[in-house]
Protein backbone atom coordinates (compact mmCIF):
# COMPACT_ATOMS: atom_id res chain seq x y z
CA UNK A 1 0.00 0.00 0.00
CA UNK A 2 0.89 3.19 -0.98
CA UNK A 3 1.24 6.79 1.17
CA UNK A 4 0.38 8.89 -2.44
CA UNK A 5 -1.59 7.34 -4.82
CA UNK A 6 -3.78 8.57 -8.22
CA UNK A 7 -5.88 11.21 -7.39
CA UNK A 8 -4.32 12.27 -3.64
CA UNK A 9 -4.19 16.14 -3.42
CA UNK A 10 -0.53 16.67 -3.20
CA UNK A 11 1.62 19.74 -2.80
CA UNK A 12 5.50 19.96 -3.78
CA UNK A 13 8.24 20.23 -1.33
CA UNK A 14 11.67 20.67 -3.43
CA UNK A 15 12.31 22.24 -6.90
CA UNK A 16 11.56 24.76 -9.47
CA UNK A 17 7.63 24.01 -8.22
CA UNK A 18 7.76 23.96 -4.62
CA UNK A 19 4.49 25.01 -2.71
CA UNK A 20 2.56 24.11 -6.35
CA UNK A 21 -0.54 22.02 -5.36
CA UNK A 22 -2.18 19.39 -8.13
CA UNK A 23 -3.79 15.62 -8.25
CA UNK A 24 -2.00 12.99 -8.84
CA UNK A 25 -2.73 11.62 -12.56
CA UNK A 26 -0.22 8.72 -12.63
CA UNK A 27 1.90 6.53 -10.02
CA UNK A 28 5.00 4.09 -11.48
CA UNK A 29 5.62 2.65 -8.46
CA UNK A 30 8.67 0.40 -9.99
CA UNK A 31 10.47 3.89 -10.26
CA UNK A 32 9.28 6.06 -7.41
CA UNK A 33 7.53 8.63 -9.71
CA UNK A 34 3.99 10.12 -10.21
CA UNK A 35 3.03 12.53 -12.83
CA UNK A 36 0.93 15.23 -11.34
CA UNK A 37 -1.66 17.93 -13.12
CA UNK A 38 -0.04 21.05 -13.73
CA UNK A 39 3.44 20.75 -12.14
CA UNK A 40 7.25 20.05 -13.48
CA UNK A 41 5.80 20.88 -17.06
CA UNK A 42 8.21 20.82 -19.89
CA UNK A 43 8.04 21.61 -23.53
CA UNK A 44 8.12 18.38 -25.80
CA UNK A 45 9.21 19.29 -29.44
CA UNK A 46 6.95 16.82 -31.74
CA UNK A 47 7.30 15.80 -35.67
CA UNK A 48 4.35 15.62 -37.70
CA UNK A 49 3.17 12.31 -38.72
CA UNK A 50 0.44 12.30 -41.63
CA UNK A 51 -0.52 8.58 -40.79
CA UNK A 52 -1.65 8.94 -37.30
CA UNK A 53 -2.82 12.46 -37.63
CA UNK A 54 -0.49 14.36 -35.68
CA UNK A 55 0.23 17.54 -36.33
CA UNK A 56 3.96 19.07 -35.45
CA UNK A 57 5.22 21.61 -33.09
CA UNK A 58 6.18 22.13 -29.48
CA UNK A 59 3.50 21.16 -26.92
CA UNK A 60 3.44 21.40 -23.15
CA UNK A 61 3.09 18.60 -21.01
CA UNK A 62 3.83 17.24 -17.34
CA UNK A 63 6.85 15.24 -16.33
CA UNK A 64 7.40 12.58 -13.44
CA UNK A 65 8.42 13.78 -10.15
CA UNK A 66 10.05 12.03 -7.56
CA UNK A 67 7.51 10.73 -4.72
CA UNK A 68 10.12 12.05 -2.34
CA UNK A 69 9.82 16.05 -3.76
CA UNK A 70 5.86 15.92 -3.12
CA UNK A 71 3.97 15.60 0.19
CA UNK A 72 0.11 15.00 0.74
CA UNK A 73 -2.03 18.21 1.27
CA UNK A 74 -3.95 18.67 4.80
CA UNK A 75 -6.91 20.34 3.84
CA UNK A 76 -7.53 20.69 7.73
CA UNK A 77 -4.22 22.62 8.39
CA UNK A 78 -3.54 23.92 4.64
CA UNK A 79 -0.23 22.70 4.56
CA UNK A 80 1.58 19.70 3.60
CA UNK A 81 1.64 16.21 6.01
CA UNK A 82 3.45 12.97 6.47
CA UNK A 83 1.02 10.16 6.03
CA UNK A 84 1.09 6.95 8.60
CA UNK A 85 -0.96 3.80 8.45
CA UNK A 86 -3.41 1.99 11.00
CA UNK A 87 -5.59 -0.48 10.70
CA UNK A 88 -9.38 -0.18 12.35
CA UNK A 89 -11.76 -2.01 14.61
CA UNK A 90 -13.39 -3.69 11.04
CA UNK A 91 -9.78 -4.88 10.11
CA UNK A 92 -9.31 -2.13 7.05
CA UNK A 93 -5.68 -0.61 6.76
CA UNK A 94 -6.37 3.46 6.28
CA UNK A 95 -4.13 6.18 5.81
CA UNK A 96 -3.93 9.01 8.11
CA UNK A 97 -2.22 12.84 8.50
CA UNK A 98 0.29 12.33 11.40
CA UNK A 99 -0.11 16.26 11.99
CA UNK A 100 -3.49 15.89 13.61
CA UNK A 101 -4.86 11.73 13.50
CA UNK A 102 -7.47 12.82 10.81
CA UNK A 103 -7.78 9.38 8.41
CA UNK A 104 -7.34 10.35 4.15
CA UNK A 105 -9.10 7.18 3.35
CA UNK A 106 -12.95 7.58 4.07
């Protein structure tokens, strides 16, 4: 199990896009990585190709970041929060903000 998965509200830590806030679109978990909406874009010069359609030119699109540059957002305290696991009375493993015991997984 996972402390960031697809579609956790995340905000970055490190880099060129620290503070930035975005959802997770993608996870590769083999590699440590997760593409998230709107942050570490770069610009991705593409050649035309008349069989498939495509049309040329430089597009913008998002890169991986490392899971280790991005944190979960706390909606409760605004501000980013390390993530701990605990398993409940029915036996299901949750996630929850270490800042203030609130669980992430409802």
């Amino acid at each position: 199990m996972s402390k960031i998965r697809k579609g956790d509200e995340i905000i970055v830590t490190t880099g060129k896009d620290k503070g930035k806030r975005g959802k997770v679109l993608r996870i590769i978990p083999d590699r440590l990585r997760a593409v998230v909406e709107g942050v570490n874009l770069v610009k991705k010069h593409v050649r035309p190709n008349p069989q498939t359609g495509t049309q040329g030119g430089v597009i913008t699109r998002e890169a991986t970041i490392h899971i280790s540059n991005i944190a979960l957002y706390n909606p409760l305290t605004k501000r980013a929060d390390r993530v701990g696991f605990k398993i409940l009375e029915d036996g299901r493993k949750v996630r929850y903000f270490k800042s203030n015991k609130e669980i992430v997984d409802v």
